[in-house]
Protein backbone atom coordinates (compact mmCIF):
# COMPACT_ATOMS: atom_id res chain seq x y z
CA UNK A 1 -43.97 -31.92 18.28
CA UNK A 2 -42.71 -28.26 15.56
CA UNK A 3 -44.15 -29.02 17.80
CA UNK A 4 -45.54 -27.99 18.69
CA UNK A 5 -49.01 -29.74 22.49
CA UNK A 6 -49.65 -32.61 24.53
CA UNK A 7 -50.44 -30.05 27.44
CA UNK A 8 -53.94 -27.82 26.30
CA UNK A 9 -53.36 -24.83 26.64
CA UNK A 10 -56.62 -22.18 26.73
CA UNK A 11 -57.80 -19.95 23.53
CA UNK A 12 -59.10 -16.69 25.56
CA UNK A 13 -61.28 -18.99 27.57
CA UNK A 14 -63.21 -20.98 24.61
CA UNK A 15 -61.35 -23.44 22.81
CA UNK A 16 -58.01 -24.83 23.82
CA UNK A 17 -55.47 -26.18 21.94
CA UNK A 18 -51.43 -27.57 22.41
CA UNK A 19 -48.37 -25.61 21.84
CA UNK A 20 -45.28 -27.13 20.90
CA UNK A 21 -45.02 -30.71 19.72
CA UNK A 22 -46.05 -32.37 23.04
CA UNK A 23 -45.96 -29.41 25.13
CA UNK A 24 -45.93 -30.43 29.44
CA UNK A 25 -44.43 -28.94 31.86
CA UNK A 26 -41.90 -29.82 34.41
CA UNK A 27 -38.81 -31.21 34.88
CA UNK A 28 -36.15 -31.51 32.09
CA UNK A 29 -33.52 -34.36 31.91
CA UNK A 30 -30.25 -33.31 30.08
CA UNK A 31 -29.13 -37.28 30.84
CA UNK A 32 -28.35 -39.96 27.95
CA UNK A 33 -31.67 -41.12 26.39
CA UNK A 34 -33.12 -44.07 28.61
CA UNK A 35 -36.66 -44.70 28.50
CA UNK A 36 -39.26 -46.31 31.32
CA UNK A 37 -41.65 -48.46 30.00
CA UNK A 38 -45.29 -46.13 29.51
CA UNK A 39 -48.40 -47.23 30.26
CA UNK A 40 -50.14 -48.72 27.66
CA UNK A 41 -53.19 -48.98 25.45
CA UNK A 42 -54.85 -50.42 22.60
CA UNK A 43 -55.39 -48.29 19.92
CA UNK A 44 -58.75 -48.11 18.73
CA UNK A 45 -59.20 -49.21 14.72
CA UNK A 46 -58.15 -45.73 13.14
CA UNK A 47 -58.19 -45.43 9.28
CA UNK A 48 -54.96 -44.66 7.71
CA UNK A 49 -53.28 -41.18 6.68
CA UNK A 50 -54.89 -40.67 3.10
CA UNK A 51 -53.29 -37.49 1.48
CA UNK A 52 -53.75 -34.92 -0.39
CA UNK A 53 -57.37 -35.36 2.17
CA UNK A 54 -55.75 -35.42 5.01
CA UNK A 55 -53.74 -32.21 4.81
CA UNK A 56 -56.61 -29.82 5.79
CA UNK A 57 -58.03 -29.63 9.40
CA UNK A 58 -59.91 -32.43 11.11
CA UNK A 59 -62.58 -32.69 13.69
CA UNK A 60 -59.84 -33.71 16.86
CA UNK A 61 -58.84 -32.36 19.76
CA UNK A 62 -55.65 -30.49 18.56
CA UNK A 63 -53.76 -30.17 15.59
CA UNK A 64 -51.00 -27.87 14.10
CA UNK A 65 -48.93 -27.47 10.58
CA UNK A 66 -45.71 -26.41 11.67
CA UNK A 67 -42.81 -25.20 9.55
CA UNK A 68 -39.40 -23.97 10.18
CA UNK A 69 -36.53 -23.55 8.00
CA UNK A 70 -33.28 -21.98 6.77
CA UNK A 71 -32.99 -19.12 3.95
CA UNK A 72 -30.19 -17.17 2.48
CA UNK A 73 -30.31 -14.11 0.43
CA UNK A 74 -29.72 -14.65 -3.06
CA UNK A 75 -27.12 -11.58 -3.25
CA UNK A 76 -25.53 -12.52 0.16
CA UNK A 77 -25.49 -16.26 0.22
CA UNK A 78 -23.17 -16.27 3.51
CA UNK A 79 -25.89 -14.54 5.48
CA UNK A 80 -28.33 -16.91 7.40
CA UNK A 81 -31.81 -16.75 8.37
CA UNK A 82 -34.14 -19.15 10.29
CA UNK A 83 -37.73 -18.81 10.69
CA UNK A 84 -41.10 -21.15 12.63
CA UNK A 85 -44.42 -20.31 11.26
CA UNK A 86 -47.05 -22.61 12.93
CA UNK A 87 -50.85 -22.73 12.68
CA UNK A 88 -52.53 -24.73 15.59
CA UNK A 89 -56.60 -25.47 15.95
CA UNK A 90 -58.33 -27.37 19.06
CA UNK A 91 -61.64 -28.03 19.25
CA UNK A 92 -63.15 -28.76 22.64
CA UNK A 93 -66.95 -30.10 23.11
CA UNK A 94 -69.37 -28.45 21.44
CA UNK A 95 -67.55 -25.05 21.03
CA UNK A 96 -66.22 -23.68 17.70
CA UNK A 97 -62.86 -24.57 17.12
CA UNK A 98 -59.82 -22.36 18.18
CA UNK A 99 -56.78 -21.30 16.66
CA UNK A 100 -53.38 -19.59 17.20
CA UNK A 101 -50.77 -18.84 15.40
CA UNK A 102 -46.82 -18.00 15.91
CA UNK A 103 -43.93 -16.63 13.52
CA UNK A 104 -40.57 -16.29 14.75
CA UNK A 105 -37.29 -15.40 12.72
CA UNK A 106 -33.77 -15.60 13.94
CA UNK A 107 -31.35 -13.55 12.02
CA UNK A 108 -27.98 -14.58 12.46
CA UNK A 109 -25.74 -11.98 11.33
CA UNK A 110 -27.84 -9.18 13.26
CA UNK A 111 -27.67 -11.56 16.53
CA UNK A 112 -31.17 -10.79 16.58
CA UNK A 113 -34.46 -13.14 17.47
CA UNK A 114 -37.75 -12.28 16.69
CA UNK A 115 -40.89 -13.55 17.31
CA UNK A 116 -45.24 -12.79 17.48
CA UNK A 117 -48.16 -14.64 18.24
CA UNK A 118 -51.89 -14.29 17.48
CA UNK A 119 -54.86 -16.06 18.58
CA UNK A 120 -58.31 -16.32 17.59
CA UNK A 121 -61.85 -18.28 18.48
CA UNK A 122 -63.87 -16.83 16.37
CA UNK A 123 -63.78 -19.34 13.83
CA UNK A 124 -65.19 -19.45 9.98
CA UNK A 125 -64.82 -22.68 8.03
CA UNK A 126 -65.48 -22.58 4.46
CA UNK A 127 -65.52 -25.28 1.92
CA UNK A 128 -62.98 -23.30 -0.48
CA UNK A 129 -62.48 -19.84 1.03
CA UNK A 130 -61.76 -17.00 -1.84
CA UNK A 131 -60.27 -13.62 -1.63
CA UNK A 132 -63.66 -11.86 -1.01
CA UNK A 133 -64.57 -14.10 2.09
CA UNK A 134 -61.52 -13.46 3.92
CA UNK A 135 -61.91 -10.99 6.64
CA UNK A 136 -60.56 -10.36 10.53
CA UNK A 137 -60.59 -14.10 12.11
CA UNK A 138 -59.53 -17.73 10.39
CA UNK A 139 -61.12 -19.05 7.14
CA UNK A 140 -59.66 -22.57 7.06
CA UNK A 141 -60.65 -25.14 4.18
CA UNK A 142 -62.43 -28.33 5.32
CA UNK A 143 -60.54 -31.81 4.43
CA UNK A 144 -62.79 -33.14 1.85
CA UNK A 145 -61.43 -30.39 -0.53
CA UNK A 146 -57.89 -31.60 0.17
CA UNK A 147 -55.02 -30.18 1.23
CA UNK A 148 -55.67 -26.55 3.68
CA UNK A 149 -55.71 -23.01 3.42
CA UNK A 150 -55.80 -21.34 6.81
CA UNK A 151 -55.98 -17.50 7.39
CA UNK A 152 -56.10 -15.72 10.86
CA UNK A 153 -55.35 -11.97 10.26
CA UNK A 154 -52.93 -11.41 7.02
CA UNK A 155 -51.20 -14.92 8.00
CA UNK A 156 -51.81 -17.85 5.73
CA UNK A 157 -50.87 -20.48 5.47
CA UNK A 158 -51.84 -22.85 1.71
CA UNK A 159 -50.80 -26.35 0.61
CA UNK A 160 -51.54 -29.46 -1.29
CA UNK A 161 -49.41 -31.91 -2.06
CA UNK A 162 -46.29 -30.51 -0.93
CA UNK A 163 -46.89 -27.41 -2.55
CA UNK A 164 -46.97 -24.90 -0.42
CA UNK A 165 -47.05 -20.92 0.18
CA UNK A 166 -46.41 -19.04 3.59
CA UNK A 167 -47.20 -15.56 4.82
CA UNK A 168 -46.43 -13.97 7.78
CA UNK A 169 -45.13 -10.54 9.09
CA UNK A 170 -43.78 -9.25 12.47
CA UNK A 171 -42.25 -5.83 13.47
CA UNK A 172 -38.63 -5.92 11.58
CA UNK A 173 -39.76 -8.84 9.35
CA UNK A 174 -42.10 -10.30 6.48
CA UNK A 175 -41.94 -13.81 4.54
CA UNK A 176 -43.80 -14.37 1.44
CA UNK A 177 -42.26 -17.95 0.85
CA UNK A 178 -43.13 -21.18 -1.56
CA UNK A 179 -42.23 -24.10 -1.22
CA UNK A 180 -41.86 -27.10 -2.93
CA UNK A 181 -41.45 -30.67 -1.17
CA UNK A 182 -38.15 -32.37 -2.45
CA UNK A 183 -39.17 -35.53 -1.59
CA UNK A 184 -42.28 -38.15 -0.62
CA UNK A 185 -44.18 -36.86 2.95
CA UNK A 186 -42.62 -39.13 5.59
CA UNK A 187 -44.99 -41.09 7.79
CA UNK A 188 -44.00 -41.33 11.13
CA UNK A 189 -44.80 -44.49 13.53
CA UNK A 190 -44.50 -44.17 16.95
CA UNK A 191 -44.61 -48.37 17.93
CA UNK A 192 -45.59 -51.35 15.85
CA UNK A 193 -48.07 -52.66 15.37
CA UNK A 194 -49.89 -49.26 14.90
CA UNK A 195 -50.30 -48.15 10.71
CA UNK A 196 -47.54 -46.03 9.63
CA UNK A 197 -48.13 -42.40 10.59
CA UNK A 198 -49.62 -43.49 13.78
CA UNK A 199 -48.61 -42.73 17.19
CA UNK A 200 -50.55 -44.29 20.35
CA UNK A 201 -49.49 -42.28 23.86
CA UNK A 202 -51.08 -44.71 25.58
CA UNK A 203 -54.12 -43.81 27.89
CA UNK A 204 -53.19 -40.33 26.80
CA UNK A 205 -54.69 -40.66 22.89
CA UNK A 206 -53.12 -41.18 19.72
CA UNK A 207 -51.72 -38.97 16.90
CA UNK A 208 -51.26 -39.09 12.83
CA UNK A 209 -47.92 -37.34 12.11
CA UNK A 210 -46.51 -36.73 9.06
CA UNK A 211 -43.69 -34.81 8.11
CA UNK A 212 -42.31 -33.18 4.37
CA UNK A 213 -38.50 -33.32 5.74
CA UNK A 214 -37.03 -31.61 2.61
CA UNK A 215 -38.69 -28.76 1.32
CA UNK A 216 -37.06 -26.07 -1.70
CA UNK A 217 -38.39 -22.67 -0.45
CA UNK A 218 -38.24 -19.57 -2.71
CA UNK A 219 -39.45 -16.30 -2.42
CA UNK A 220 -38.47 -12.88 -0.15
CA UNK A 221 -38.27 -11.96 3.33
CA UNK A 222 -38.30 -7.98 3.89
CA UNK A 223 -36.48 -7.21 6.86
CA UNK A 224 -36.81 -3.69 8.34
CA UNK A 225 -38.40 -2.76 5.22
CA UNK A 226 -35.42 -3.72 2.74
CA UNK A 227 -36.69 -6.80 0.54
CA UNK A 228 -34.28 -9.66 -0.07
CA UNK A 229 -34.50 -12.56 -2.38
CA UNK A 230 -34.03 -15.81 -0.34
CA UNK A 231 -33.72 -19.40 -1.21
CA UNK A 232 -33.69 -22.49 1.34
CA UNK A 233 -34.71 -25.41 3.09
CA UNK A 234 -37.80 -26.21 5.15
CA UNK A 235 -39.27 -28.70 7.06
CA UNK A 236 -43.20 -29.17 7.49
CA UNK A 237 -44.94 -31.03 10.30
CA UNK A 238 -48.80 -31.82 10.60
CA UNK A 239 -49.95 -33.19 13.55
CA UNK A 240 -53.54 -34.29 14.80
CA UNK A 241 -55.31 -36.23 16.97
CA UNK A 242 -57.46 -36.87 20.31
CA UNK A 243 -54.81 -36.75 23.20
CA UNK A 244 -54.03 -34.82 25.98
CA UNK A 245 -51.76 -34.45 28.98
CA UNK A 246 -49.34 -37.16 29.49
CA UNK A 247 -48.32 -35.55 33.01
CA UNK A 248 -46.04 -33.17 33.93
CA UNK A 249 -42.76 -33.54 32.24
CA UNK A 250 -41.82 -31.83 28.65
CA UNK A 251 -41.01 -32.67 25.38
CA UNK A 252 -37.79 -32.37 23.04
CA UNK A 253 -37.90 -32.25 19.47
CA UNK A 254 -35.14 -32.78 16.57
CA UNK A 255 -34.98 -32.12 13.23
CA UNK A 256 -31.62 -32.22 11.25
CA UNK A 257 -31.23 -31.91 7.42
CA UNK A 258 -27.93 -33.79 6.59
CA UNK A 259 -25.60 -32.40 3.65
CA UNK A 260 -25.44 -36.08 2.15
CA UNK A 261 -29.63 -35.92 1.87
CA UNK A 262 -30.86 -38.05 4.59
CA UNK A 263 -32.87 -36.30 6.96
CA UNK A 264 -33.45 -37.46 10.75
CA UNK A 265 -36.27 -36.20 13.51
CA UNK A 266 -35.84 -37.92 17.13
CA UNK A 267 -38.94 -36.66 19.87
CA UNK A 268 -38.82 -37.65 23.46
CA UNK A 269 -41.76 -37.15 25.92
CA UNK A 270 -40.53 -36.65 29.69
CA UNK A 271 -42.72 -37.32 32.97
CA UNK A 272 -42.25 -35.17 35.49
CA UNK A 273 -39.25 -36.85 37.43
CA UNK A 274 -37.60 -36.39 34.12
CA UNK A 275 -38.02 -40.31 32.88
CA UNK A 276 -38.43 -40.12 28.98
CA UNK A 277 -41.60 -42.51 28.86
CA UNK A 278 -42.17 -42.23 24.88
CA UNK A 279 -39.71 -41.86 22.44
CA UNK A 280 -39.41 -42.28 18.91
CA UNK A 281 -37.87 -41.18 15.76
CA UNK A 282 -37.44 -41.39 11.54
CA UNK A 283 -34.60 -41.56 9.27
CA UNK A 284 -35.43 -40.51 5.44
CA UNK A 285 -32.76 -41.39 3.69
CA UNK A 286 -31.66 -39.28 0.24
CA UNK A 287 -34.08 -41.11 -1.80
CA UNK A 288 -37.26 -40.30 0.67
CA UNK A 289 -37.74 -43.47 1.92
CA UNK A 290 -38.31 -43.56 5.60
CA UNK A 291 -36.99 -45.87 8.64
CA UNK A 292 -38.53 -46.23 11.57
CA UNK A 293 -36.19 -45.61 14.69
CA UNK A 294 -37.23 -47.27 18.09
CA UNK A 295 -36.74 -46.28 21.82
CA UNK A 296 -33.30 -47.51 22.50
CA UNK A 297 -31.54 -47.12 18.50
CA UNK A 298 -30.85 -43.58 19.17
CA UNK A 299 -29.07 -41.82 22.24
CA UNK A 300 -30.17 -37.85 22.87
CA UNK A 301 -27.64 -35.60 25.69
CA UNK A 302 -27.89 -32.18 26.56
CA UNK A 303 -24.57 -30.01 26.77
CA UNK A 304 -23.81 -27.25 28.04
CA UNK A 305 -26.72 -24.88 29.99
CA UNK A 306 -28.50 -21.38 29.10
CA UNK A 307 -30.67 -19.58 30.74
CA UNK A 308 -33.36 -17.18 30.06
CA UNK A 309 -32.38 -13.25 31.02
CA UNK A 310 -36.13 -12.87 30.72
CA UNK A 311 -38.08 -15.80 31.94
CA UNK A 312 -35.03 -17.71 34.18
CA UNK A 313 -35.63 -21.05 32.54
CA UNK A 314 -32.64 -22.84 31.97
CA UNK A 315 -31.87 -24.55 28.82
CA UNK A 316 -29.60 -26.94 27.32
CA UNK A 317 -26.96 -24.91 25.04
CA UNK A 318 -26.10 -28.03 22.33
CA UNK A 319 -27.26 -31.33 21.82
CA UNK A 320 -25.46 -34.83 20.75
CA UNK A 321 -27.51 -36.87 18.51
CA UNK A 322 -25.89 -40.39 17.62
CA UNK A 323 -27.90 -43.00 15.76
CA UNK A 324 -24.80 -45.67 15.68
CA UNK A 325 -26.65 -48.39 13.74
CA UNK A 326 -26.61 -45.62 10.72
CA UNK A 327 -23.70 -43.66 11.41
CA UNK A 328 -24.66 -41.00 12.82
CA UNK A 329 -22.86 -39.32 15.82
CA UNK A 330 -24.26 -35.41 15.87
CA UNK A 331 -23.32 -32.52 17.50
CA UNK A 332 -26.18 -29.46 17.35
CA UNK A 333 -25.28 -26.15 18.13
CA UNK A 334 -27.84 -22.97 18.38
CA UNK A 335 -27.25 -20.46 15.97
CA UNK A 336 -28.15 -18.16 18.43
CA UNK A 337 -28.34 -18.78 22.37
CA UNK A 338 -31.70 -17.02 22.68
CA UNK A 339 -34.83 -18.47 20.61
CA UNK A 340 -37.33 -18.73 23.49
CA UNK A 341 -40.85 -17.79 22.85
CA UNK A 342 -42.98 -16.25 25.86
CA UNK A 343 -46.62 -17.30 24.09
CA UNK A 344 -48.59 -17.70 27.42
CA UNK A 345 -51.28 -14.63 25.36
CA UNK A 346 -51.75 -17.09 22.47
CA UNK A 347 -51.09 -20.86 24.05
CA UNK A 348 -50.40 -20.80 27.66
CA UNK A 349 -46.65 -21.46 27.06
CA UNK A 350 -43.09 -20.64 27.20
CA UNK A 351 -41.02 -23.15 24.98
CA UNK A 352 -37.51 -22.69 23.01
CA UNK A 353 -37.64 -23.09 19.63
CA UNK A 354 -34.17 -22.63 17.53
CA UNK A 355 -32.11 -23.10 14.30
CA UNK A 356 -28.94 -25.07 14.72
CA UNK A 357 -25.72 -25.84 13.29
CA UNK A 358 -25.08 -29.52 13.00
CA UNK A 359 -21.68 -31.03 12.67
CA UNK A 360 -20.12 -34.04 12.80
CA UNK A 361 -18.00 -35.50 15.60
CA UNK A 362 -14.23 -34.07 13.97
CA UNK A 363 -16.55 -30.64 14.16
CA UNK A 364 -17.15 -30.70 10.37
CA UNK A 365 -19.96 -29.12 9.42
CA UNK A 366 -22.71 -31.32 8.12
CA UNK A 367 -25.71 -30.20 7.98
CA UNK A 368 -28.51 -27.70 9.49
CA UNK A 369 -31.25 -28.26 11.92
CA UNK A 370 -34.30 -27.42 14.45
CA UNK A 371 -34.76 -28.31 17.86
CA UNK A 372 -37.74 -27.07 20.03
CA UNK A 373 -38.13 -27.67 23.98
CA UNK A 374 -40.63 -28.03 26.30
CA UNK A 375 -41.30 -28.26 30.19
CA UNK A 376 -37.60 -26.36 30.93
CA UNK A 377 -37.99 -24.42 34.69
C-alpha cells in the first residue's frame, strides 16, 4: 500500500502525506518471506468500516484511493495496456489538508511507460461539489455524503458503491474510464483480534483498508491523440488512517487477478536491515468472499535484478508468489522492465509501480497482476 505511505512525505512545505502503500526507505530483501516479530500495541477502540460512508475522505493523517488495472482495445484485443491513477490527502495539525495525485500508463506493444504527477495544498472541501464550483485546486466530497468525488486540476476521481468513473490525462495519453465492481469490497485484516478491515502497525498507528479486487472497466483511452475503445480489469484500494514511519526499510505490494476468479494481494513492510516485521495478505475467492492470510501462510522471493538507467536503484525483475495451503505457486513477470516513478515534486518519492504477467509454475499463463515497491537503493 497501491500503495501507495507509511513514510510522510512533504506537500510544498504545508501538508504532508504518504506515497506508495507503506512507503520507507532503505534496504530491500529479495530473500524468502520470514518475518521478525514487530513491536506491538493495543489498538485503541476504532469503529468499524461502514460503507458507502466510508468511501469519501476522513479527518486522518494520510489516506489514498488507488487504482490500477489492465485494458485492451476493443478493435485490437491482443494489444495491452496498464495504467495507476491514485489520489492521496494528509492532513497534518491544524493546516488544511494536502493532496497529490499520480497517473501512469504502460503501453505494452509501444514498449513505452508513462507517467505525471500533480500536487496541491490549497484545499476546498465541499459537501457535494457541482460542475460550477470546480476550479484550479481539489474539491473533494466530505464522508457524510457517502462515497467521494475528488478533483485536483482536470483529474477526478468519483465513486459510490463500487461504481466508479476515472479521469486523467498525461502527454501521449488520456483515460475516461467506468467502472463497475464485480464483486463485494474486500476487507482486509492485518492480525486478529482487530475488526475486519483493520490493520494495527504497532506503535506506528493503525489503518482501515479495503480493497474492490475485481472491477469491469469500460470506456476510452486516447493515446497520442487517436481514441480507442477499451475494456478491462481494475483493482481499487482505499487506505486511511493515523500512522507514520515504521523506520527505514520499504514496502512490497501484490495484487494478482487469477483467470479461475479468485483474486490474491500479499504486502510486506521491511525495517531497515531488510527484516519483513509486518506482513499480511487476502484471498477473495470467485464468489467475493475473502480469507484472511497470516505472516507465515504465504512465501514472497525476488528473481532476477533491474536497475534504474535513470535513478540507479536496483529492482527485483519477477516475483514468486506461492500460497501452498490454497494452491497457489506464482510466478510474476513485468510487462515491461521499466515502471519506476521519480515523484520526489509531488510526494518525496521514487517507487516502482508495474503491470505483470502471472503464470503458473509449468509457465502457463494464469492470470494478470500489479506489484509496487518501495525503499529499493
Amino acid at each position: 500500500m497501491r500503495r501507495r505511505r507509511i513514510l510522510v512525505g512533504t506537500l510544498a512545505g504545508s501538508s504532508a502525506i504518504g506515497c506508495g502503500r507503506g512507503t520507507t526507505i532503505g534496504a530491500p530483501s529479495s530473500a524468502p518471506l520470514t518475518v521478525r516479530p514487530a513491536a506491538t500495541a493495543t489498538p485503541r477502540p476504532l469503529p468499524p468500516v461502514s460503507l458507502p460512508r466510508d468511501e469519501g475522505p476522513h479527518d486522518v493523517l494520510a489516506e489514498w484511493w488507488y487504482y490500477t488495472g489492465h485494458l485492451y482495445p476493443t478493435n485490437a484485443p491482443d494489444r495491452e495496456l496498464g495504467f495507476e491513477f491514485v489520489f492521496f490527502r494528509g492532513v497534518r495539525g491544524e493546516r488544511p489538508p494536502g493532496y497529490a495525485a499520480h497517473f501512469a500508463v504502460t503501453d505494452v506493444m509501444r514498449g513505452r511507460f508513462a507517467y505525471d504527477q500533480r500536487q496541491d495544498v490549497a484545499l476546498r472541501e465541499a459537501a457535494r461539489p457541482t460542475a460550477a464550483s470546480r476550479g484550479p485546486g481539489i474539491v473533494a466530497a466530505a464522508r457524510e455524503s457517502g462515497g467521494f468525488d475528488m478533483q485536483l486540476g482536470d483529474w477526478s476521481m468519483r465513486g459510490a458503491n463500487g461504481s466508479d468513473s476515472l479521469q486523467s490525462a498525461l502527454p501521449g495519453y488520456a483515460l475516461d474510464l467506468s467502472l463497475t465492481a464485480l464483486k463485494p469490497p474486500a476487507l482486509h485484516l492485518g492480525a486478529p483480534p482487530l475488526e475486519p478491515g483493520l490493520i494495527s502497525f504497532g506503535p506506528a498507528g493503525y489503518s482501515y483498508y479495503y480493497s474492490r479486487t475485481r472491477m469491469a472497466a469500460a470506456g476510452a483511452l486516447v493515446v497520442d491523440g487517436a481514441r480507442l475503445e477499451v475494456r478491462g480489469e481494475a483493482w481499487m484500494d482505499h487506505q486511511w488512517g493515523d500512522f507514520l514511519v515504521l523506520g527505514g526499510g520499504g514496502w512490497d505490494w501484490f495484487a494478482v487477478n487469477l483467470a479461475d476468479g479468485r483474486d490474491v494481494t500479499a504486502s510486506v513492510i521491511r525495517d531497515e536491515s531488510g527484516a519483513v516485521v509486518i506482513a499480511y495478505g487476502t484471498l477473495v475467492d470467485a464468489a467475493g468472499n475473502a480469507q484472511h492470510l497470516a505472516p507465515g501462510s504465504f512465501a514472497i522471493q525476488g528473481r532476477g535484478r533491474w536497475t534504474s538507467p535513470r535513478t540507479g536503484i536496483a529492482y527485483p525483475a519477477g516475483w514468486s508468489l506461492r500460497v501452498p495451503g490454497v494452491g497457489l505457486d506464482l510466478i510474476l513477470q513485468p510487462l515491461l522492465p521499466d515502471q519506476e516513478l521519480d515523484t520526489r515534486a509531488s510526494t518525496g518519492v521514487i517507487y516502482w509501480e508495474g503491470a505483470v504477467a502471472v503464470a503458473d509454475a509449468t509457465g502457463t499463463e494464469v492470470g494478470r497482476g500489479y506489484v509496487e515497491l518501495t525503499g529499493y537503493k
